[in-house]
Protein backbone atom coordinates (compact mmCIF):
# COMPACT_ATOMS: atom_id res chain seq x y z
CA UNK A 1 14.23 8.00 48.58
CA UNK A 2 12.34 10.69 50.91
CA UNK A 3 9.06 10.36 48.90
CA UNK A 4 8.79 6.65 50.35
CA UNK A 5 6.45 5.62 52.96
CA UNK A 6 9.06 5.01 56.25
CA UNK A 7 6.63 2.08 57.29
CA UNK A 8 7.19 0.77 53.77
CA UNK A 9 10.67 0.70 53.83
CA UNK A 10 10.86 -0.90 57.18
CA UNK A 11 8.55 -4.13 55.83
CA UNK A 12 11.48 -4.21 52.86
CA UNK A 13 14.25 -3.78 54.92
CA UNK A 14 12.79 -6.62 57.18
CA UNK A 15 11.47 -8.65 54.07
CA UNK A 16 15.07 -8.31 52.80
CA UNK A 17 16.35 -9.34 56.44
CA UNK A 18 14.65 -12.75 56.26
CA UNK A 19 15.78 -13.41 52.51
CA UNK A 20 19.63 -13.07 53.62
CA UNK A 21 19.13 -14.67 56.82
CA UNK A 22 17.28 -18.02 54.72
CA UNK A 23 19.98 -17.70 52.36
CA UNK A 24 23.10 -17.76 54.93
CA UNK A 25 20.68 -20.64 56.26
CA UNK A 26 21.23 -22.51 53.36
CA UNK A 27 25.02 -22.09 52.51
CA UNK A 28 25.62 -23.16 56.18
CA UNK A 29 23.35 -26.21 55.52
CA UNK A 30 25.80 -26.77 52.28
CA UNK A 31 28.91 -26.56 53.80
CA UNK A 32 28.04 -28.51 56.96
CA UNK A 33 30.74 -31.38 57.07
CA UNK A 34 28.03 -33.81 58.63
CA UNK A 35 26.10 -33.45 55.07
CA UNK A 36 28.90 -33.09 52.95
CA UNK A 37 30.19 -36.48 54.11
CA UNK A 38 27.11 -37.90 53.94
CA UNK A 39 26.76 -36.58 50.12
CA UNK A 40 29.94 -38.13 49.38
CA UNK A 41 29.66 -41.54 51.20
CA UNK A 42 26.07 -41.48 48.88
CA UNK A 43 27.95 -40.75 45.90
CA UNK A 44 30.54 -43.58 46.35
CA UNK A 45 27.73 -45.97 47.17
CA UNK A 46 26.08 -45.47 43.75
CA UNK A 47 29.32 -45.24 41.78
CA UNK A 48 30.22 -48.83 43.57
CA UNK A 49 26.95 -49.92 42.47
CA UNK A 50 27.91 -49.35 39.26
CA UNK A 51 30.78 -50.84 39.14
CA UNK A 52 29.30 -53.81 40.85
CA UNK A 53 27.25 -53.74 37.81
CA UNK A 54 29.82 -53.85 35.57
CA UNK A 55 31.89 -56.26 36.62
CA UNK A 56 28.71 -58.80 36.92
CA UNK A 57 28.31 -58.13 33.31
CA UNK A 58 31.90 -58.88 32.80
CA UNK A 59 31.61 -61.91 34.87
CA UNK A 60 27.96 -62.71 34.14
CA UNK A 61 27.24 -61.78 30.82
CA UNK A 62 23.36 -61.82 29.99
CA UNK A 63 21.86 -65.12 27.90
CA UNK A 64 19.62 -64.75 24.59
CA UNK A 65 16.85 -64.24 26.90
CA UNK A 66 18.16 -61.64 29.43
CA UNK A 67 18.66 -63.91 32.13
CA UNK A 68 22.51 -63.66 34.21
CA UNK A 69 24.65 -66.26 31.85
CA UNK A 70 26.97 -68.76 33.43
CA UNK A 71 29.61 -67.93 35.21
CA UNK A 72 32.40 -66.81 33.30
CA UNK A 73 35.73 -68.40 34.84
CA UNK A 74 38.49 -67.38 32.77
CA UNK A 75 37.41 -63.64 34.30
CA UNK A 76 37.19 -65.20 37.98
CA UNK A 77 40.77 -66.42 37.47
CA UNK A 78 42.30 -63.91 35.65
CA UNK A 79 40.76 -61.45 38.53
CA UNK A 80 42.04 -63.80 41.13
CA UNK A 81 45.71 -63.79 39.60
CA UNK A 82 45.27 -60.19 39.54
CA UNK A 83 44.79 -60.02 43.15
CA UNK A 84 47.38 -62.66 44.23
CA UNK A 85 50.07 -60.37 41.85
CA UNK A 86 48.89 -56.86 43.21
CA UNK A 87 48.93 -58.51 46.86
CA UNK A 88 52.31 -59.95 46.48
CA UNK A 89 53.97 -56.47 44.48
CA UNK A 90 52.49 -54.78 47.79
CA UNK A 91 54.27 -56.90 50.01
CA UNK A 92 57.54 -56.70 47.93
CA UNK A 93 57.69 -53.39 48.04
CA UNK A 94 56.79 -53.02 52.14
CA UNK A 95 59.95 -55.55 52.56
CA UNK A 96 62.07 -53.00 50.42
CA UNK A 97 61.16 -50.20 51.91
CA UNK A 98 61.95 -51.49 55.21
CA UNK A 99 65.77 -52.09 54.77
């Protein structure tokens, strides 16, 4: 190490400087809970897409020629009934809980 240049050492030192400072730069940018939420609120808007998606296939299955089907109402009710029995086990259970 005493047969380097002094003034070249410095530049690497400093180079080296500016690499970890860029670096901590980024892991703070990572980490931030302003982007993290918004990363996650992202992600939850595609998967909902997707499930969107799905469930108009479900509902909607596609014709011969690619175009949305009819309507599908045995799905609509049995998703409705679904609802109505989830709703009403909910409020069953607050009741219960409550005595």
């Amino acid at each position: 190490m005493a047969d380097r240049d002094p003034e070249a050492l410095e530049r690497e030192i400093e180079r080296t400087r500016q690499e970890l400072a860029r670096t901590i730069d980024e892991l703070a940018e990572r980490v931030n809970p302003k982007n993290l939420a918004h990363k996650g609120s992202e992600r939850i808007k595609e998967e909902a897409g997707q499930l969107v998606q799905a469930v108009n296939a479900m509902v909607r299955p596609e014709g011969e020629d690619g175009e949305p089907g009819r309507l599908d109402r045995r799905v609509v009710y049995a998703g409705a009934a679904a609802a109505v029995t989830l709703t009403a086990y909910v409020l069953w259970r607050r009741k219960r809980k409550r005595r």
